[in-house]
Protein backbone atom coordinates (compact mmCIF):
# COMPACT_ATOMS: atom_id res chain seq x y z
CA UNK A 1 72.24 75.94 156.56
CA UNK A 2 70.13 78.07 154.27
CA UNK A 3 71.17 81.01 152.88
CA UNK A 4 68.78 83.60 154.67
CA UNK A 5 69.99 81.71 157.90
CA UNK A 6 73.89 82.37 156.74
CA UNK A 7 73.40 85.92 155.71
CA UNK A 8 72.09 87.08 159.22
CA UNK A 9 75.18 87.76 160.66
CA UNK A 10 77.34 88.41 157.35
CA UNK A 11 76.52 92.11 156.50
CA UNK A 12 78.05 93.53 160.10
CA UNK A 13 80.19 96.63 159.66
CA UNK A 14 83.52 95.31 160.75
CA UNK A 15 85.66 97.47 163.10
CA UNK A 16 87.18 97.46 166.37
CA UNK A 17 84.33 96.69 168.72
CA UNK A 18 83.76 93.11 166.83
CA UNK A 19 86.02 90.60 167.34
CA UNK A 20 87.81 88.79 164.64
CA UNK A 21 86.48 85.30 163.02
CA UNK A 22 89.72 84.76 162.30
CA UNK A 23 93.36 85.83 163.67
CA UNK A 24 96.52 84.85 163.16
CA UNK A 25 99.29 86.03 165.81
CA UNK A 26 103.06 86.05 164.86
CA UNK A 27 102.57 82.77 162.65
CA UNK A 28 105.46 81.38 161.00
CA UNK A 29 105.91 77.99 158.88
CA UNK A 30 109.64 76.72 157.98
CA UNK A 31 110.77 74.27 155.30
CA UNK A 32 113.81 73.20 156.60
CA UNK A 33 114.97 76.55 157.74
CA UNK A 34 112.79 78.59 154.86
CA UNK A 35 110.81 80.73 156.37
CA UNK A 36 107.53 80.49 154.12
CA UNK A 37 105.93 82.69 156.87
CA UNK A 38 107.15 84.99 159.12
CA UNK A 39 105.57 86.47 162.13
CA UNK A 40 102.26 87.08 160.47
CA UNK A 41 99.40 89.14 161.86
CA UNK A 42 96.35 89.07 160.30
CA UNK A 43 92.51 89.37 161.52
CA UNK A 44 89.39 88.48 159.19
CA UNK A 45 86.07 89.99 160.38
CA UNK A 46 82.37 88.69 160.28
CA UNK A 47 81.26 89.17 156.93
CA UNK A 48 84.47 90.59 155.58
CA UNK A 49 86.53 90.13 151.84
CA UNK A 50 90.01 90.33 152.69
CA UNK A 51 92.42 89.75 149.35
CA UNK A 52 95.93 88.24 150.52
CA UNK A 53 98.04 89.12 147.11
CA UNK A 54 101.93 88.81 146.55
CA UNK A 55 104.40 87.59 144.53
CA UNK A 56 104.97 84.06 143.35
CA UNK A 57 106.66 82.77 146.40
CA UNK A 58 105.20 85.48 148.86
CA UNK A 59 103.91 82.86 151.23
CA UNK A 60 99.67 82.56 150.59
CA UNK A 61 99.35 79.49 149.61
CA UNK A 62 101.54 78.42 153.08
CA UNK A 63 99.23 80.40 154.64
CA UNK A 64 95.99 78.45 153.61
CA UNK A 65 97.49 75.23 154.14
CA UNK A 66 98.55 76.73 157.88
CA UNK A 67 94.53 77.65 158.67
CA UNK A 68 93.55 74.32 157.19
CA UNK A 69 96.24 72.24 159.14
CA UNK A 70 97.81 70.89 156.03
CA UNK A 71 101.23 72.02 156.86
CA UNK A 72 102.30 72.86 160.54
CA UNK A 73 102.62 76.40 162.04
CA UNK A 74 106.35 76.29 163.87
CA UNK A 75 105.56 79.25 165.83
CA UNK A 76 102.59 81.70 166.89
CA UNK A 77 98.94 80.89 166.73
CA UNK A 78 95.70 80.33 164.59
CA UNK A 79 92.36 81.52 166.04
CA UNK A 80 89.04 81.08 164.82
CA UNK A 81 86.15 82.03 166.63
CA UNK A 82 88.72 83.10 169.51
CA UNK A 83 90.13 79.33 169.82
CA UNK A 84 92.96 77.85 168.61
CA UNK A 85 93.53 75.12 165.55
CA UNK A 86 97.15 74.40 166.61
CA UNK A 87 96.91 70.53 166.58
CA UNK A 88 94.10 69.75 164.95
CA UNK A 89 93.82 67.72 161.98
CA UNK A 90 92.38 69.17 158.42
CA UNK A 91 88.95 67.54 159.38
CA UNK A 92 88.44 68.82 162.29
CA UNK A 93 89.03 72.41 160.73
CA UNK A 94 86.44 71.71 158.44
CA UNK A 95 84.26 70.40 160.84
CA UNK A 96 85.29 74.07 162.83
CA UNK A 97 83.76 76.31 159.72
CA UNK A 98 86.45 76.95 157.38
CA UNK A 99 86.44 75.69 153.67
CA UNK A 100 88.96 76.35 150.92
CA UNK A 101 89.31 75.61 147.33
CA UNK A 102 92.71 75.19 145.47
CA UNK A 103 94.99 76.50 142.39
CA UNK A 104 94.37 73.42 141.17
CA UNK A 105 90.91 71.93 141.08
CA UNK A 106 90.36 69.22 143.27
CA UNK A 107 87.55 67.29 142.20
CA UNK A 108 85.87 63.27 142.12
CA UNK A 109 86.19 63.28 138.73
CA UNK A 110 84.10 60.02 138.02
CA UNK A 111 81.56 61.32 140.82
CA UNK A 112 78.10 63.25 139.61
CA UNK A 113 77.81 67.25 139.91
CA UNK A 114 75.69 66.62 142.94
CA UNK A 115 77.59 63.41 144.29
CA UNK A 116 80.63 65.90 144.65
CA UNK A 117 78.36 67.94 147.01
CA UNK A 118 77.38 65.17 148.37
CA UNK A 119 80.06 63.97 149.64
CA UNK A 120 81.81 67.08 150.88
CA UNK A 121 78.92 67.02 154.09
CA UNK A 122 80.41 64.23 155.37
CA UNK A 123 81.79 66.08 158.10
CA UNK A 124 78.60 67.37 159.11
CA UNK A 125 76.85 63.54 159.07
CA UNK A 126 75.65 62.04 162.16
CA UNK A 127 75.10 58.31 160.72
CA UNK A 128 76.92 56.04 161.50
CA UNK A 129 78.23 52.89 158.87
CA UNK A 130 76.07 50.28 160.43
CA UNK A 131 73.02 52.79 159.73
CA UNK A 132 74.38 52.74 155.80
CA UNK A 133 74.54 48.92 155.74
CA UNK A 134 71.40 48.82 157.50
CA UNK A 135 69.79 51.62 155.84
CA UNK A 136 67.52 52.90 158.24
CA UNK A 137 64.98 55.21 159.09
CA UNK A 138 67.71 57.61 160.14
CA UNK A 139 70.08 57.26 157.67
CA UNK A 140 67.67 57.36 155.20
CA UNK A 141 66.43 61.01 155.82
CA UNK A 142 69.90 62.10 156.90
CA UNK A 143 70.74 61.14 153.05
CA UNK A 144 67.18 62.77 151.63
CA UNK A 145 68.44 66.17 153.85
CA UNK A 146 72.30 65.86 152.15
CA UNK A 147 70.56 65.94 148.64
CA UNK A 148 68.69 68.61 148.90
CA UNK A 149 71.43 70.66 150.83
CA UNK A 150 73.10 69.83 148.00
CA UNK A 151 70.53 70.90 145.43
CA UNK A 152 70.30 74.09 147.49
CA UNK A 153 73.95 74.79 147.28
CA UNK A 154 73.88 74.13 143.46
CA UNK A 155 71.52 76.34 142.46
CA UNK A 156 72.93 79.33 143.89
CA UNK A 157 75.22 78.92 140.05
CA UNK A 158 72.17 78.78 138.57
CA UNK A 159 72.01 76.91 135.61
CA UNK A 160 75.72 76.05 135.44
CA UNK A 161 75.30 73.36 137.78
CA UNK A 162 71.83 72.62 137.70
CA UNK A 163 69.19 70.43 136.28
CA UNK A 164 70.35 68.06 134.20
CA UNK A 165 73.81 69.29 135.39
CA UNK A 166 73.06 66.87 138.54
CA UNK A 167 73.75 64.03 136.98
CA UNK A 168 76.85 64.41 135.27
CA UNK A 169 80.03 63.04 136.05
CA UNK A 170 82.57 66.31 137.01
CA UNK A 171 85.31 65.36 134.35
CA UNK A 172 82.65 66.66 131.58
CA UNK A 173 81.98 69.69 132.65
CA UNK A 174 83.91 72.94 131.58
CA UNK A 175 86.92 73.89 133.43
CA UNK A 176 85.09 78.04 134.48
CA UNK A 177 82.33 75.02 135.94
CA UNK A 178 84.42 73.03 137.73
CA UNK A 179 85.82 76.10 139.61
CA UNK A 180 82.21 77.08 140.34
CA UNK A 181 81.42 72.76 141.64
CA UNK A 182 85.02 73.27 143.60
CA UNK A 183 83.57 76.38 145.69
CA UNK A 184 79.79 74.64 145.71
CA UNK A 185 81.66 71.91 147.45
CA UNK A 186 83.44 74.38 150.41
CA UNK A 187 79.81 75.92 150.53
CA UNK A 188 78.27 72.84 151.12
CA UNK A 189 80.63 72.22 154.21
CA UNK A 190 78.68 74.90 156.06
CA UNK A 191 81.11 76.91 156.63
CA UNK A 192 81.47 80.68 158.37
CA UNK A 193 84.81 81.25 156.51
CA UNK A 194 86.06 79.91 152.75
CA UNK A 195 89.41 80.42 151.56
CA UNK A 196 89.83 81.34 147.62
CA UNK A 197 93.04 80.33 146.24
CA UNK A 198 93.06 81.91 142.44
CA UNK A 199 89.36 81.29 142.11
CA UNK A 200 90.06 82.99 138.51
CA UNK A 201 92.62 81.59 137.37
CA UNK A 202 92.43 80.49 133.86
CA UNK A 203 89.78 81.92 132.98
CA UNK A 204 88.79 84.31 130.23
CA UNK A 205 87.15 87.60 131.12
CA UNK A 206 83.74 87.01 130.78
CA UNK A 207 83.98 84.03 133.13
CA UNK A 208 86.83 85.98 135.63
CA UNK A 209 83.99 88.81 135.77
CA UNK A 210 80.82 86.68 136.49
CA UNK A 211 83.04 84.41 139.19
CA UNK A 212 84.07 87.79 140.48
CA UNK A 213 80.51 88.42 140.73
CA UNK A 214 79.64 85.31 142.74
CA UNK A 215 82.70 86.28 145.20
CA UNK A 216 79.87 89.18 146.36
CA UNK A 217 77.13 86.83 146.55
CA UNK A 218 78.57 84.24 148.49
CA UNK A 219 79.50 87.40 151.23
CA UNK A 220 75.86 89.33 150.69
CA UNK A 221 73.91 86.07 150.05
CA UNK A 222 75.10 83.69 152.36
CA UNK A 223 77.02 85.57 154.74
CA UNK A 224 80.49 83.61 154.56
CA UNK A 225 83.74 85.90 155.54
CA UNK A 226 85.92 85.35 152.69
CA UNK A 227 89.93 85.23 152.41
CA UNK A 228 90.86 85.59 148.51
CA UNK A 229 94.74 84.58 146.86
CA UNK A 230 94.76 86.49 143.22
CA UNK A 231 96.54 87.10 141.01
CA UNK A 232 94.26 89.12 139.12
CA UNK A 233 94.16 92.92 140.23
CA UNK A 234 90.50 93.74 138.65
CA UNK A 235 89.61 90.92 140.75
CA UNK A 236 91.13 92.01 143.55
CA UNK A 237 90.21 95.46 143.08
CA UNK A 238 86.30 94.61 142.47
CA UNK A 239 85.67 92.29 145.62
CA UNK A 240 88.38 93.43 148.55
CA UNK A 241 87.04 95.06 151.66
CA UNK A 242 90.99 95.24 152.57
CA UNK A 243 93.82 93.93 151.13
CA UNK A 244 97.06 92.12 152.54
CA UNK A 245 100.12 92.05 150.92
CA UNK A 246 102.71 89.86 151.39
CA UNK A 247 106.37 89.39 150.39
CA UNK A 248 108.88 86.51 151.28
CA UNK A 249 106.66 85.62 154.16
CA UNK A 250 106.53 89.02 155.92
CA UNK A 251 103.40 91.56 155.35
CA UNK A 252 104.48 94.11 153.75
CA UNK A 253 101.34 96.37 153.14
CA UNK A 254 97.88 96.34 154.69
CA UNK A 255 94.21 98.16 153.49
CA UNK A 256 92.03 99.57 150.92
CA UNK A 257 93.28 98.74 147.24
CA UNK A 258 93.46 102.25 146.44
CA UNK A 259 96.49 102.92 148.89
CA UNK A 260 98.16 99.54 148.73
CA UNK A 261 98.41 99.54 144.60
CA UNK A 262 99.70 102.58 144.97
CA UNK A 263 102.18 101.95 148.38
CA UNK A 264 105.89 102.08 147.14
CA UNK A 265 106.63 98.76 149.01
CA UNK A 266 104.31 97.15 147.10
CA UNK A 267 105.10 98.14 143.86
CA UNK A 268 109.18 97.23 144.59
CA UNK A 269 107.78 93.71 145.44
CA UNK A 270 106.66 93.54 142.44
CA UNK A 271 108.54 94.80 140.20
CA UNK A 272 111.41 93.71 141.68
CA UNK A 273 112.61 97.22 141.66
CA UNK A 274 112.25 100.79 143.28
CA UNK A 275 109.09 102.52 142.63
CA UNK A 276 111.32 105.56 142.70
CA UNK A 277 113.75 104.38 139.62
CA UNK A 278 110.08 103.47 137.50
């Protein structure tokens, strides 16, 4: 989908007369009697930048791997689009509209810059392997359409990824531009929603500031609601419509970043101590 088609519905005013793209509703995950996630409410909105920040062991990560089906909820729900993704696989929750990227870059190393784009529309694809091995008509502007989604996807980085950027393999490009291929990939999913898990991390300022830049842009531009894990606080503080704090699995603080850097709860979590004794 282009982006002037994506960013029709993605500047809505959220509030309480729209419903929710996504929900969750008293979600919990256990490992073996660790709660990673404990009775968790949380709604995303159309066009919305919601931050999900913590500790180290708060529970986001658990959470993304919940929406995307990559670990299993033991209790409560997961609605997107007002239906539920109990039971289905991670494909099919792609397939659905929500994309993700990870802490740690997940990429076909040996594949091209716009192979790796490629290849992530395969669950929108309607041809089927004997149209590859026969390589017809159909499968031969299904592939022509892929490449140029692609292409389109690619240059919203501009020349990062670009031009003669196409046609090199992933593993030689700089790590700030294999962030920017992992969340070209999500994008090229056609999603409604993409999950952000430390899409800064490791990075020096200039490139933490222009990524946090592209965070907007992917919202304004292309109209994609927008869950965000970091770590970074300027980050955090520069993108977030709302923020949602969590601690050992339980939300502990919800809204702007002006009142939850400042909540007491917050700041105990962590520092590990009472805002009072600091």
């Amino acid at each position: 989908m282009s982006a002037p088609a994506q960013a029709a519905s993605g500047t809505q005013d959220s509030g309480p007369a729209q419903q929710p793209i996504l929900e969750t509703r008293g979600l919990g995950v256990d490992f073996g009697g660790l709660k990673a996630l404990d009775g968790l409410d949380l709604a995303v909105y159309p066009g919305e930048i919601v931050s999900v920040i913590g500790p180290n062991g708060a529970g986001k990560t658990t959470l993304f791997n919940a929406i995307t089906a990559t670990v299993a909820a033991s209790e409560g729900d997961i609605l997107f689009e007002g239906e539920s993704l109990i039971g289905l696989d991670p494909n099919r929750v792609t397939s659905r509209g929500i994309a993700r990227t990870f802490q740690n870059v997940r990429l076909f190393a040996n594949m091209t810059v716009l192979e790796n784009v490629m290849v992530s529309q395969h669950c929108r694809t309607r041809q089927s392997v004997l149209g590859a091995l026969l390589f017809t008509k159909a499968f031969r502007n299904e592939e022509a359409e892929i490449t140029e989604r692609g292409k389109e996807v690619l240059s919203f980085f501009g020349s990062r990824l670009t031009g003669y950027r196409f046609d090199q393999p992933a593993y030689t490009l700089s790590y700030a531009n294999r962030r920017r291929l992992e969340i070209a990939r999500a994008m090229a999913t056609q999603p409604k929603l993409i999950l952000l898990d430390e899409p800064v991390a490791g990075m020096n300022p200039t490139e933490s500031a222009e990524l946090t830049g592209l965070i907007g842009r992917l919202r304004d531009e292309w109209g994609f609601a927008i869950v965000v894990i970091e770590h970074d606080m300027e980050v955090v503080r520069e993108v977030s419509d709302r923020v949602v704090v969590l601690d050992h699995g339980v939300k502990i603080a919800e809204g702007d970043y002006a009142d939850v850097s400042t909540d007491p709860q917050v700041i105990e979590a962590y520092l590990g101590r009472s805002a009072a004794d600091s």
